[in-house]
N, C-alpha and C. Protein backbone atom coordinates (compact mmCIF):
# COMPACT_ATOMS: atom_id res chain seq x y z
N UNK A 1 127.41 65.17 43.92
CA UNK A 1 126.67 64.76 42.72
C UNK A 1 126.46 65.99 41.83
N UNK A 2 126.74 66.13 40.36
CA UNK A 2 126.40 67.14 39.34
C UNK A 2 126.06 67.07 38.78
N UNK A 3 125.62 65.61 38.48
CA UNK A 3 124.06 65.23 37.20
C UNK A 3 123.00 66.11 37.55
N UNK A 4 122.43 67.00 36.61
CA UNK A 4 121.56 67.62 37.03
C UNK A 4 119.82 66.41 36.95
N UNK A 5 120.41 65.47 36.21
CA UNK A 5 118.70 64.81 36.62
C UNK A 5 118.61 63.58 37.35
N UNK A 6 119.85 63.47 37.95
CA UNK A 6 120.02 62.54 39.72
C UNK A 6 118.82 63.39 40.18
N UNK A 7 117.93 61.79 40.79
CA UNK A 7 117.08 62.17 42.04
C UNK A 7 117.44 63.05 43.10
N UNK A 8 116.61 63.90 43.82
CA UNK A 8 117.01 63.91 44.79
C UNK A 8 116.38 64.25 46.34
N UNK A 9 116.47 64.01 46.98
CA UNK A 9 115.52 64.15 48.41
C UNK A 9 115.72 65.18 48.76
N UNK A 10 115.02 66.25 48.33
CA UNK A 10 115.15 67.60 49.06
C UNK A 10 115.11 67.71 50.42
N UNK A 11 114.74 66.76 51.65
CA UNK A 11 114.38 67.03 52.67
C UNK A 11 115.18 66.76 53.42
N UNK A 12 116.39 65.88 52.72
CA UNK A 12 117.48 65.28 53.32
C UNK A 12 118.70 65.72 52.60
N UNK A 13 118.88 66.47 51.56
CA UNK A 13 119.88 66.75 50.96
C UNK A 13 120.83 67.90 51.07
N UNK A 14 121.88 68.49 51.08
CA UNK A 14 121.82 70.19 50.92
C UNK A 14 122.47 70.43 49.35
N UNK A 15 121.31 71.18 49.12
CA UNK A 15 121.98 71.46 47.17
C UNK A 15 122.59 72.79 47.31
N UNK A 16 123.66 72.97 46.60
CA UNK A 16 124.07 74.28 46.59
C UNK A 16 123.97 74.45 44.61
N UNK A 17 123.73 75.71 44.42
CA UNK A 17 124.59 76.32 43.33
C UNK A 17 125.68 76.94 43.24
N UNK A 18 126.81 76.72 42.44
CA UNK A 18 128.18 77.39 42.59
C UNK A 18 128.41 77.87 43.97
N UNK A 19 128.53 76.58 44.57
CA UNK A 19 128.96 77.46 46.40
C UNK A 19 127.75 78.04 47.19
N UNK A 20 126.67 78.26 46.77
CA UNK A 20 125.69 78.93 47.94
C UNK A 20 124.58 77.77 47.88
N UNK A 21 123.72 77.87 49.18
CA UNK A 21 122.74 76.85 49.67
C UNK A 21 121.54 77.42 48.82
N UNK A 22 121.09 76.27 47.88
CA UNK A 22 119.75 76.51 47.08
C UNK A 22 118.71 76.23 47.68
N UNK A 23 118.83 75.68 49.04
CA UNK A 23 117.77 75.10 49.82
C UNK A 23 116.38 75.79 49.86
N UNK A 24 115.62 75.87 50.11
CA UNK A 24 114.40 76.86 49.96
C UNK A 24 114.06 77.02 51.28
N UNK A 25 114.26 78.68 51.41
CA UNK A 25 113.86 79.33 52.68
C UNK A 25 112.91 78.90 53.13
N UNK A 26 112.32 79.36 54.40
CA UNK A 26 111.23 79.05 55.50
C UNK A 26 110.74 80.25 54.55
N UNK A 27 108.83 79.54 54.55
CA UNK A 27 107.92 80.73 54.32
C UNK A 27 107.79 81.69 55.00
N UNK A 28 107.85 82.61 54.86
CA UNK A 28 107.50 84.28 55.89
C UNK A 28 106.42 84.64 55.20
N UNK A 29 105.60 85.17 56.63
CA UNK A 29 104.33 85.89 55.99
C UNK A 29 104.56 87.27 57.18
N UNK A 30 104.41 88.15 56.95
CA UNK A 30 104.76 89.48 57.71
C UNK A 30 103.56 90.45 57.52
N UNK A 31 103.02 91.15 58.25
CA UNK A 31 102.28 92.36 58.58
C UNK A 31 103.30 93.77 59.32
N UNK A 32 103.23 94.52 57.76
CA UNK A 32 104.04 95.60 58.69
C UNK A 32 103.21 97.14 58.86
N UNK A 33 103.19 97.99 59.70
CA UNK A 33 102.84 98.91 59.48
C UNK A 33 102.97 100.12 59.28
N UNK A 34 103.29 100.14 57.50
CA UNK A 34 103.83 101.22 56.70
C UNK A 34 103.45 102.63 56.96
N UNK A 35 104.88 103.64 57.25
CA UNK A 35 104.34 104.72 57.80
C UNK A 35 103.96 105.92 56.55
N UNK A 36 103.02 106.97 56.20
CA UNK A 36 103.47 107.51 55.73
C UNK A 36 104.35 108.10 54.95
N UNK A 37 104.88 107.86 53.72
CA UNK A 37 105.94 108.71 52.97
C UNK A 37 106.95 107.92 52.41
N UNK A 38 106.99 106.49 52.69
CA UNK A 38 107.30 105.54 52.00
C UNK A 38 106.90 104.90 50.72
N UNK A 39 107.95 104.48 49.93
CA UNK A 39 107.48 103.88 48.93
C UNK A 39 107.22 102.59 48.82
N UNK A 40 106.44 101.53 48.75
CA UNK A 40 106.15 100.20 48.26
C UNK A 40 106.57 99.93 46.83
N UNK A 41 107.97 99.57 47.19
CA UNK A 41 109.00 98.87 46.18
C UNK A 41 110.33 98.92 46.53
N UNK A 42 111.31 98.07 46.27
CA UNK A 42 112.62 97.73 46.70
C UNK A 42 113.70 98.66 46.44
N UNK A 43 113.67 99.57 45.42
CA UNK A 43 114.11 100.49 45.03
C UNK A 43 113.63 101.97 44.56
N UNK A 44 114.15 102.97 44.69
CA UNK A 44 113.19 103.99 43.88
C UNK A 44 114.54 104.83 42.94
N UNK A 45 113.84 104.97 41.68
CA UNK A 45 114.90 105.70 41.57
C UNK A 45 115.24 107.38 41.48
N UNK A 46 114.58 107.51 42.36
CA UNK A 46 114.29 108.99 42.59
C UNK A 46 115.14 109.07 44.32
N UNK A 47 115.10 107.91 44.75
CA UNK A 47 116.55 107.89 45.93
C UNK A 47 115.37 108.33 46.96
N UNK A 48 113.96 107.59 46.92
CA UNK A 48 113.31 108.02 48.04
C UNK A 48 113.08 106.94 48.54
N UNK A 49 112.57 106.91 50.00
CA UNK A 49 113.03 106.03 51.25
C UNK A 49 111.66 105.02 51.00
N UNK A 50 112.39 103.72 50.73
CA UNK A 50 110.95 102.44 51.09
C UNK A 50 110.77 101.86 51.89
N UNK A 51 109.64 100.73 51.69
CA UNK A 51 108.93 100.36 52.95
C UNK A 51 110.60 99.09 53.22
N UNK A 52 111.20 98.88 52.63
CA UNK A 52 112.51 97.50 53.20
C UNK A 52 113.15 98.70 54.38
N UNK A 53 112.98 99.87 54.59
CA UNK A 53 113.86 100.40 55.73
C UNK A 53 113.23 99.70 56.93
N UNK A 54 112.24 99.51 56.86
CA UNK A 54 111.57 98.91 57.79
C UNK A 54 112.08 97.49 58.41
N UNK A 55 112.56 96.99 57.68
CA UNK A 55 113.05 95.58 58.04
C UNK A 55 114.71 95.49 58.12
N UNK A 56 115.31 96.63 57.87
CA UNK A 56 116.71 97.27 58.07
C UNK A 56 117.20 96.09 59.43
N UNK A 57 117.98 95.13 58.86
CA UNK A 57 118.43 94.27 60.23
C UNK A 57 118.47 93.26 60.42
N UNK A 58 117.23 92.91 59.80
CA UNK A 58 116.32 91.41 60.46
C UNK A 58 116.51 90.80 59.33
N UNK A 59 117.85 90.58 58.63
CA UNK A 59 118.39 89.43 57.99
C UNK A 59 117.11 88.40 57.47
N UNK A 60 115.75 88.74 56.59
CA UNK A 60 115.06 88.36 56.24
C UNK A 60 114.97 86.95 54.90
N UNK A 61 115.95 88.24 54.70
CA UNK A 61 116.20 87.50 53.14
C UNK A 61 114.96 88.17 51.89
N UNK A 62 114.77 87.49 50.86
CA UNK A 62 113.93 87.83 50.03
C UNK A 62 112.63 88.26 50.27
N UNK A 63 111.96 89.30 50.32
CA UNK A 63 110.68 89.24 50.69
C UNK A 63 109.94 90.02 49.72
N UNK A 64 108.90 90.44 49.83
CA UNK A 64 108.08 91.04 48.59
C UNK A 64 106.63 91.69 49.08
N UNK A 65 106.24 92.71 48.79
CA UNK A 65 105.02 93.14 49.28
C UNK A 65 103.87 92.42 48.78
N UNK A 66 102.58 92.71 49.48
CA UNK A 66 101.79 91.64 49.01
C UNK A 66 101.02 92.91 48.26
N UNK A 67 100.20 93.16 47.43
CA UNK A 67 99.82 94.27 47.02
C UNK A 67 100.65 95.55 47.47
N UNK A 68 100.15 96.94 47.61
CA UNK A 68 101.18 98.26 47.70
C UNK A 68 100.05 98.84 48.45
N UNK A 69 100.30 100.11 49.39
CA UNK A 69 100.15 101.68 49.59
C UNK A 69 101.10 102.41 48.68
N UNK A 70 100.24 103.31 48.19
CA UNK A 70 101.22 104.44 47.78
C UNK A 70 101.75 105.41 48.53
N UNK A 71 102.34 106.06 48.44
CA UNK A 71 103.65 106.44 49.24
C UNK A 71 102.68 107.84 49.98
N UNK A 72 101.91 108.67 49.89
CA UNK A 72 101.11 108.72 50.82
C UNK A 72 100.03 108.10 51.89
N UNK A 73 99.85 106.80 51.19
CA UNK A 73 99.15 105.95 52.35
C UNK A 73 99.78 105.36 53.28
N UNK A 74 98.84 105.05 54.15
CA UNK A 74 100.04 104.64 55.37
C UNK A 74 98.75 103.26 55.92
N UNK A 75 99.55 102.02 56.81
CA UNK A 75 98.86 101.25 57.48
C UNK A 75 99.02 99.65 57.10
N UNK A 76 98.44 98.88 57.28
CA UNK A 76 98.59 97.77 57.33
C UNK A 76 98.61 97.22 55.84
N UNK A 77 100.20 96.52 55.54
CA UNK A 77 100.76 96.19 54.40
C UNK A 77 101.32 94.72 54.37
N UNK A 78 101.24 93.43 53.85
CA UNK A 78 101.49 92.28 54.21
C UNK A 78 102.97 92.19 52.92
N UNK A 79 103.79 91.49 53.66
CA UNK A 79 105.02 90.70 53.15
C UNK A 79 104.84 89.56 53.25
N UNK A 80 105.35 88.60 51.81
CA UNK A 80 105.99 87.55 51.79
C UNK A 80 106.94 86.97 51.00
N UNK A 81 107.43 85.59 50.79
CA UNK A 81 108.16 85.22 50.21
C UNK A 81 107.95 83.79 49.55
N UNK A 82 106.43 84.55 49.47
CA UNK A 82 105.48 82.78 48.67
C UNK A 82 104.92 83.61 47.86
N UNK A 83 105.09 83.94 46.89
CA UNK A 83 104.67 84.20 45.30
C UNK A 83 102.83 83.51 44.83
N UNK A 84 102.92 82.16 45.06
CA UNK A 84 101.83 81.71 45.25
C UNK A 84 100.78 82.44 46.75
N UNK A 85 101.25 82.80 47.65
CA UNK A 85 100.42 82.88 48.22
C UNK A 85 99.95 84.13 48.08
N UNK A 86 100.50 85.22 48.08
CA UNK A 86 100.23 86.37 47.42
C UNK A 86 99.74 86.44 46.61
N UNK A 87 99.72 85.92 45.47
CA UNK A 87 98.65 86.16 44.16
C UNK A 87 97.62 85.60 44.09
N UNK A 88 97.09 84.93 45.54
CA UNK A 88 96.03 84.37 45.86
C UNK A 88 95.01 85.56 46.47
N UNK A 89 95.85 86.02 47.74
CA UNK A 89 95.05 87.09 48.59
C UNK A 89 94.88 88.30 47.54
N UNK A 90 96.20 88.63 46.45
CA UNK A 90 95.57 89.66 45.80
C UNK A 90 94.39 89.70 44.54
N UNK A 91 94.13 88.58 44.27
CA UNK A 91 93.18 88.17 43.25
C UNK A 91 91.72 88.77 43.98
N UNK A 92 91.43 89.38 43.20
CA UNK A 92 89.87 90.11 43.53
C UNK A 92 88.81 89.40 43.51
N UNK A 93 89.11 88.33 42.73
CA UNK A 93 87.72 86.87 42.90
C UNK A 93 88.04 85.99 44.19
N UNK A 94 89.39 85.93 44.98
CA UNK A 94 89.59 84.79 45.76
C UNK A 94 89.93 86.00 47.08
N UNK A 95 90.71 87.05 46.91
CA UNK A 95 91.62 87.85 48.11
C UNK A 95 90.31 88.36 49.28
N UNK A 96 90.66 88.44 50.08
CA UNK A 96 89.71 89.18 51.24
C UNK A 96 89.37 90.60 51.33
N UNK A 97 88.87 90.97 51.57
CA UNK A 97 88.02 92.34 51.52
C UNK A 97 89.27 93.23 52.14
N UNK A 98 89.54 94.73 52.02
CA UNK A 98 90.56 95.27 53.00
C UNK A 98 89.60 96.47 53.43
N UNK A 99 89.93 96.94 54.73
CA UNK A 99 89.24 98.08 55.06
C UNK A 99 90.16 99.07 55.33
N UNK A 100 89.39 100.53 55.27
CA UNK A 100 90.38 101.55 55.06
C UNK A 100 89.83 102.92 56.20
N UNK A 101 90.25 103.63 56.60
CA UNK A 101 90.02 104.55 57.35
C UNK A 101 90.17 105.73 56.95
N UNK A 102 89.81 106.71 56.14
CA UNK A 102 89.86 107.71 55.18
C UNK A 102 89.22 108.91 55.65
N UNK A 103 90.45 110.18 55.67
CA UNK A 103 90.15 111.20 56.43
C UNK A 103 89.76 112.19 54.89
N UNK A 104 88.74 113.08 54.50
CA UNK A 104 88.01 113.73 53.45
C UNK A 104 87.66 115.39 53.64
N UNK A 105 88.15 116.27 52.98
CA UNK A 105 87.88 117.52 52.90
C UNK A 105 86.71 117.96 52.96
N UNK A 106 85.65 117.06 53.72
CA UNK A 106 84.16 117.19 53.53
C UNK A 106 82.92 116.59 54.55
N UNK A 107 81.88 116.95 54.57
CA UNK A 107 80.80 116.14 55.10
C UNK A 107 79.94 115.77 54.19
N UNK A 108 80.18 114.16 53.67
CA UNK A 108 79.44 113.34 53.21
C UNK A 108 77.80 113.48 52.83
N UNK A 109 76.91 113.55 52.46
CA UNK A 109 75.56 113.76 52.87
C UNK A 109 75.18 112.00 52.44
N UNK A 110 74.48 111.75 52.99
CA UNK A 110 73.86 109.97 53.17
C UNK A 110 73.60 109.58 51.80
N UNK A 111 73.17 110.77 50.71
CA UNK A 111 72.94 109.80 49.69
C UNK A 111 74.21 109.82 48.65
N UNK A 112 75.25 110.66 49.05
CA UNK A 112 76.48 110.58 48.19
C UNK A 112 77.27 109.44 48.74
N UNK A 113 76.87 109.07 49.93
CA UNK A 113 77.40 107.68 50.48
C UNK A 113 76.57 106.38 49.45
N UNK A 114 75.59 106.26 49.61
CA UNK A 114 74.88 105.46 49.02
C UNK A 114 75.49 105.25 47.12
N UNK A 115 75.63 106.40 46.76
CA UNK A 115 76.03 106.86 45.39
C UNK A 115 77.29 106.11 45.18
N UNK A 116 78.04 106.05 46.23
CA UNK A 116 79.70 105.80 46.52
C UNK A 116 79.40 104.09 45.87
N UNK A 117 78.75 103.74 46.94
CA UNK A 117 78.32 102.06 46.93
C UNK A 117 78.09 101.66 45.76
N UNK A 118 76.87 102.46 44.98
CA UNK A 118 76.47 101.67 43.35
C UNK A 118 77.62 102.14 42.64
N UNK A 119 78.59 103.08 42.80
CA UNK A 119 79.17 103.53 42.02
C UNK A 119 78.95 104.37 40.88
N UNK A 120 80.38 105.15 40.24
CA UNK A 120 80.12 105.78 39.11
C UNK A 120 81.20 105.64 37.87
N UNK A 121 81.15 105.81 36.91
CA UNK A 121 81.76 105.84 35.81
C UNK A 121 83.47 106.77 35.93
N UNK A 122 84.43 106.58 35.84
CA UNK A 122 85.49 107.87 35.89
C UNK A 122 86.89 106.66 34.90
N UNK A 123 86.90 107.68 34.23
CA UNK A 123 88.09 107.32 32.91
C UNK A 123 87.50 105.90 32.38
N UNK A 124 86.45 105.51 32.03
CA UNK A 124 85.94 104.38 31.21
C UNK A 124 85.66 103.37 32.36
N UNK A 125 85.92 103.52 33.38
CA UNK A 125 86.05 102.23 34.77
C UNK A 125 84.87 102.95 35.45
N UNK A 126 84.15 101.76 36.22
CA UNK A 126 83.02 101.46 36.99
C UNK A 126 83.80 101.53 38.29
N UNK A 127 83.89 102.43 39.08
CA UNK A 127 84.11 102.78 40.68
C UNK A 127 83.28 102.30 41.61
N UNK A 128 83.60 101.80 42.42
CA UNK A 128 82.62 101.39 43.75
C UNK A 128 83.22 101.35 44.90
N UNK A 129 82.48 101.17 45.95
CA UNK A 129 82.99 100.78 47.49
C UNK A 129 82.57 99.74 48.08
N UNK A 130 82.56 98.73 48.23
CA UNK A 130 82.00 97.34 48.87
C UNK A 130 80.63 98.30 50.15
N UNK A 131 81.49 99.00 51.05
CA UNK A 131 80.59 99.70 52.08
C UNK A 131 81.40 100.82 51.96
N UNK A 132 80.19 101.72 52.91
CA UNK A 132 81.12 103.30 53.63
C UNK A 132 80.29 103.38 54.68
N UNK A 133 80.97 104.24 55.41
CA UNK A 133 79.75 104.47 56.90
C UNK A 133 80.67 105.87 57.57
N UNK A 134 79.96 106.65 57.61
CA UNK A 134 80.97 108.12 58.60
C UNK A 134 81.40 107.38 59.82
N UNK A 135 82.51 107.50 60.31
CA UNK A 135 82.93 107.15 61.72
C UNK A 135 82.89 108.29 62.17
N UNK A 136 83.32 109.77 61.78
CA UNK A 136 83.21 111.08 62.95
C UNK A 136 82.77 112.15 61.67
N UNK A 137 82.87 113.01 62.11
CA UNK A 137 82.51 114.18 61.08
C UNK A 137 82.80 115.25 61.88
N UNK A 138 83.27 116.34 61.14
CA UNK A 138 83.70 117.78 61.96
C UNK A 138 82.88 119.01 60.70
N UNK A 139 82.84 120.28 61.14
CA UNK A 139 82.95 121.21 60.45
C UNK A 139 83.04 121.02 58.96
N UNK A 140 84.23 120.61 58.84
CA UNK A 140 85.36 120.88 57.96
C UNK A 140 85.25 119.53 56.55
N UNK A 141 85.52 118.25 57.64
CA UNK A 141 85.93 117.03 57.13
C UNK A 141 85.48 116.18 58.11
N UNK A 142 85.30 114.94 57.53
CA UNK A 142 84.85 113.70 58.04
C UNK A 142 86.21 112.39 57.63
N UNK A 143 85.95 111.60 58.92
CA UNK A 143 86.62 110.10 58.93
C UNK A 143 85.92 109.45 58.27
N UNK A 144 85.72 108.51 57.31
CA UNK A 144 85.12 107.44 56.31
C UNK A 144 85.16 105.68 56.59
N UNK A 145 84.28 104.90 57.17
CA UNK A 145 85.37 103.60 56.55
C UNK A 145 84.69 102.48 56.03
N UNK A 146 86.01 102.28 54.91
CA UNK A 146 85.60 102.29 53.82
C UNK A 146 86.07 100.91 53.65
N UNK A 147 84.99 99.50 52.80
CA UNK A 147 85.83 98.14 52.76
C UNK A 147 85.59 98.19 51.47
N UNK A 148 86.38 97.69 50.39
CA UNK A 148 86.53 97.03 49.15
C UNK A 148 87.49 96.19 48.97
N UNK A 149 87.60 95.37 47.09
CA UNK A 149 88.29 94.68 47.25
C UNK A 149 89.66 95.31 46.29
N UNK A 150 89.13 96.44 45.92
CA UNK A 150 90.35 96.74 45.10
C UNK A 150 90.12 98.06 45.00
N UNK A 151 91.86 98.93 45.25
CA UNK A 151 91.81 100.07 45.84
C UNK A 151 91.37 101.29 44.52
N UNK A 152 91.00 102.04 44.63
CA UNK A 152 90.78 103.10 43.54
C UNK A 152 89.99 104.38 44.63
N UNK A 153 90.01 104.76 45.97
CA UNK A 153 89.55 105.58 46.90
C UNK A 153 89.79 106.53 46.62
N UNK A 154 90.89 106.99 46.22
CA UNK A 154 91.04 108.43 45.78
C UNK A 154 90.29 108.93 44.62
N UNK A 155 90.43 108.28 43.68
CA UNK A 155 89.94 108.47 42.62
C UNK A 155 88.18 108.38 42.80
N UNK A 156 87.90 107.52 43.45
CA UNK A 156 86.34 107.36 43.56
C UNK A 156 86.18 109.38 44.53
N UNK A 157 86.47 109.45 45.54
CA UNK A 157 86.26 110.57 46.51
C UNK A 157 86.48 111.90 45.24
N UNK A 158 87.50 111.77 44.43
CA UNK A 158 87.62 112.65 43.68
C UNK A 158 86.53 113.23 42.34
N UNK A 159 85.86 111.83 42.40
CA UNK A 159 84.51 111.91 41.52
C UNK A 159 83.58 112.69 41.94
N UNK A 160 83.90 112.86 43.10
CA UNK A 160 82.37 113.27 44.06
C UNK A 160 83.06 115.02 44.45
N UNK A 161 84.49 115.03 44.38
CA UNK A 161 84.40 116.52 44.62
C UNK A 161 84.88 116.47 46.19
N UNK A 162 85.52 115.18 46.59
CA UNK A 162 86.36 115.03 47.72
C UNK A 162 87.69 114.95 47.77
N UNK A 163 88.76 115.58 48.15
CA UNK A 163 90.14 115.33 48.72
C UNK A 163 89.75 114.69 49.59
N UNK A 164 91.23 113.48 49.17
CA UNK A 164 91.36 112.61 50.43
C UNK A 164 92.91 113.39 51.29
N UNK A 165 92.20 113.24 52.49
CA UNK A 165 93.55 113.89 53.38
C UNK A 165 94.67 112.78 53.93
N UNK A 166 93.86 111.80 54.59
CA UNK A 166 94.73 111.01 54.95
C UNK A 166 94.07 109.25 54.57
N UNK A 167 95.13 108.57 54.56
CA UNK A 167 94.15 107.06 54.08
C UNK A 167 94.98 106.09 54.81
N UNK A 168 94.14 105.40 55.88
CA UNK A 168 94.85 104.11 56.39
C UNK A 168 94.31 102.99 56.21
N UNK A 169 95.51 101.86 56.09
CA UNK A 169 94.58 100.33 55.45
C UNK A 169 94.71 100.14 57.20
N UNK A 170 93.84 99.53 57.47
CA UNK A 170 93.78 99.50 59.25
C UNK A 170 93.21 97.37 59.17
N UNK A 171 92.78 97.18 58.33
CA UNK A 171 92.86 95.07 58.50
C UNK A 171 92.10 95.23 56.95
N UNK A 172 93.11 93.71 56.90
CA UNK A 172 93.16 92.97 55.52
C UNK A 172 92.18 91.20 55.82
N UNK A 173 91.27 91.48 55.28
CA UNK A 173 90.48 90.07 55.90
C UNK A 173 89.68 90.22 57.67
N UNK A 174 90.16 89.24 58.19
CA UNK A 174 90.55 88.97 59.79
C UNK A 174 91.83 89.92 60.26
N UNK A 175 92.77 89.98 59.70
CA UNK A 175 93.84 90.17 60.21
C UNK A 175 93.85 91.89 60.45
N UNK A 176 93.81 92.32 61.60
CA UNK A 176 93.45 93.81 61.84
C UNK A 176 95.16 94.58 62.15
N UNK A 177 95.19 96.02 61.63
CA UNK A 177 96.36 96.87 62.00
C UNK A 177 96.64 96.57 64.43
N UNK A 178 95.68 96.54 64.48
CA UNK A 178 95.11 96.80 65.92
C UNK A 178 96.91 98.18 66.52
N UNK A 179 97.29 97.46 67.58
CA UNK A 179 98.27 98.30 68.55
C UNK A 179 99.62 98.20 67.76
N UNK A 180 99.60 97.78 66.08
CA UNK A 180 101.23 97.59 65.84
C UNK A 180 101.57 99.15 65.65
N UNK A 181 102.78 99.68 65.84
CA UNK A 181 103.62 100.86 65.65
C UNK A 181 103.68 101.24 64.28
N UNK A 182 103.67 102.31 64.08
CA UNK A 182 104.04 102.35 62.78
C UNK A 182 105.32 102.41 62.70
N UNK A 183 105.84 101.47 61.25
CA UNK A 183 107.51 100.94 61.03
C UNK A 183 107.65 99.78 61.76
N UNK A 184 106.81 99.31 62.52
CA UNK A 184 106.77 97.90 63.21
C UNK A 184 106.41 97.06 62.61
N UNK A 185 106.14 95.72 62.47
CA UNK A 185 106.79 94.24 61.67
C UNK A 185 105.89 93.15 62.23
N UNK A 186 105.03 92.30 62.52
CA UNK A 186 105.21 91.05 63.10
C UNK A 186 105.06 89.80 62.28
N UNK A 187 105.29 88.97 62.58
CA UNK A 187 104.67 87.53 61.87
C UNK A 187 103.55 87.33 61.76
N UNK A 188 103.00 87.01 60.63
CA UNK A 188 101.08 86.14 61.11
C UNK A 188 101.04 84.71 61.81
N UNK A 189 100.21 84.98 62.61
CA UNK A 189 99.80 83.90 63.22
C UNK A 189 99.36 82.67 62.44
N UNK A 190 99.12 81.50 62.55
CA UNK A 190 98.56 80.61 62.13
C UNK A 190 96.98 80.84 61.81
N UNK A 191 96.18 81.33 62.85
CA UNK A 191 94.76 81.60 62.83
C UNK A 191 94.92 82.44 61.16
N UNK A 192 95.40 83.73 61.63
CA UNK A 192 95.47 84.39 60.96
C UNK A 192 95.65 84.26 59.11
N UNK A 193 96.63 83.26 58.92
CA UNK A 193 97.07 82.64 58.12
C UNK A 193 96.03 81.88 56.91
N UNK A 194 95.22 81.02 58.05
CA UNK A 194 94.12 79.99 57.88
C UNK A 194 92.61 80.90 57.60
N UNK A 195 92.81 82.31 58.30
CA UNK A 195 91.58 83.04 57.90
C UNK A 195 91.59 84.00 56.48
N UNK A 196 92.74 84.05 56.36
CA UNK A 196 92.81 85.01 54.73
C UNK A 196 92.46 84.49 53.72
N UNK A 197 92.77 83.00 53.11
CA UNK A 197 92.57 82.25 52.59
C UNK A 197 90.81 81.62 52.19
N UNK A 198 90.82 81.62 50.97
CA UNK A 198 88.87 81.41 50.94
C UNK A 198 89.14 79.46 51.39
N UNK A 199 87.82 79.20 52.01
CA UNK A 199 87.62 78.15 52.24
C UNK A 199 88.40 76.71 51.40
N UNK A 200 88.42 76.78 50.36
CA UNK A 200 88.62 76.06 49.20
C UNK A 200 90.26 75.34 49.21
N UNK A 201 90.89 76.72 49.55
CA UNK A 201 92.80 77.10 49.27
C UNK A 201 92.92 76.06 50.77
N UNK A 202 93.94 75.73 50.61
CA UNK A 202 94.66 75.07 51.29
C UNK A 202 95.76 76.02 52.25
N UNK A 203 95.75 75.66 53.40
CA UNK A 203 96.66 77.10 54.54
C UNK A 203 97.94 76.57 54.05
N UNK A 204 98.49 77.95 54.27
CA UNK A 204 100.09 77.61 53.95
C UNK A 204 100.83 77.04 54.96
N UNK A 205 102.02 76.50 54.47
CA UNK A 205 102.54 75.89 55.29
C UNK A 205 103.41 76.93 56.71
């Protein structure tokens, strides 16, 4: 059939365009954990190495990051290949909180933490942190961790007269980095799936 406005039963049909199957892939939802020094994007044109080396193999097909790390951050980064569902979790009124693990050229004092929280003013934008809390502290520098819904950490730490040394997204919502490898991959679970999502949204299929 080449009428393009013949009915047709997608569920029973196979459509091709010019020779290839238009069928619509299986949804993938992926958690990978981006190492260090990668870029979040499909190409660079500076010929530096991205986060798709990671999936080097596994005949995926189309996939797409769900938000980014920048190419010094490292940690828990979600893929998919639902457009809709992604611009759900990344929406700052509907997406889930992400938490971060942030290593700092410094020891914090309690009320520059507090300061962090109400926030401050830097390039015309209102900075904040949902929370912070020291996890360790040394001499030197302290571990941070840190939940918001939208990333600007460096820039906030930099207000205050902090280098950030190292920054890991360690769980997005429910869904935690926990024992994955870094450069390692898995599927989300169903739970998982059903917990990112605000009450309202409907789980993906």
């Amino acid at each position: 059939m080449r009428d393009p406005e013949h009915p047709v039963d997608a569920a029973a049909a196979r459509i091709e365009v010019d020779g290839v199957d238009a069928t619509a892939p299986a949804p993938l939802y992926l958690v990978l954990n981006k190492p260090r020094g990668l870029v979040t994007t499909a190409s660079d044109e500076r010929g530096r190495d991205t986060v798709y080396r990671c999936f080097d193999g596994a005949g995926l097909g189309w996939i797409a990051p769900v938000g980014r790390l920048d190419q010094a951050s490292e940690g828990l980064l979600l893929f998919t290949n639902d457009p809709a569902w992604a611009a759900t979790i990344t929406d700052p009124g509907t997406g889930p909180e992400k938490t971060y693990h942030v290593q700092i050229d410094g020891c914090p004092a309690p009320a520059q933490l507090e300061a962090m929280v109400r926030g401050v003013r830097c390039d015309r934008e209102h900075l904040s942190l949902g929370s912070v809390r020291i996890l360790r502290e040394g001499g030197r520098n302290a571990w941070l961790e840190v939940v918001l819904h939208e990333g600007h950490i460096r820039r906030l730490m930099a207000a205050f007269g902090f280098d950030v040394l190292r920054l890991v997204r360690v769980a997005i919502g429910p869904v935690a980095l926990g024992e994955l490898a870094k450069g390692a991959w898995r599927p989300l679970d169903a739970a998982e799936l059903a917990a990112l999502l605000p009450p309202s949204t409907p789980a993906a299929a």
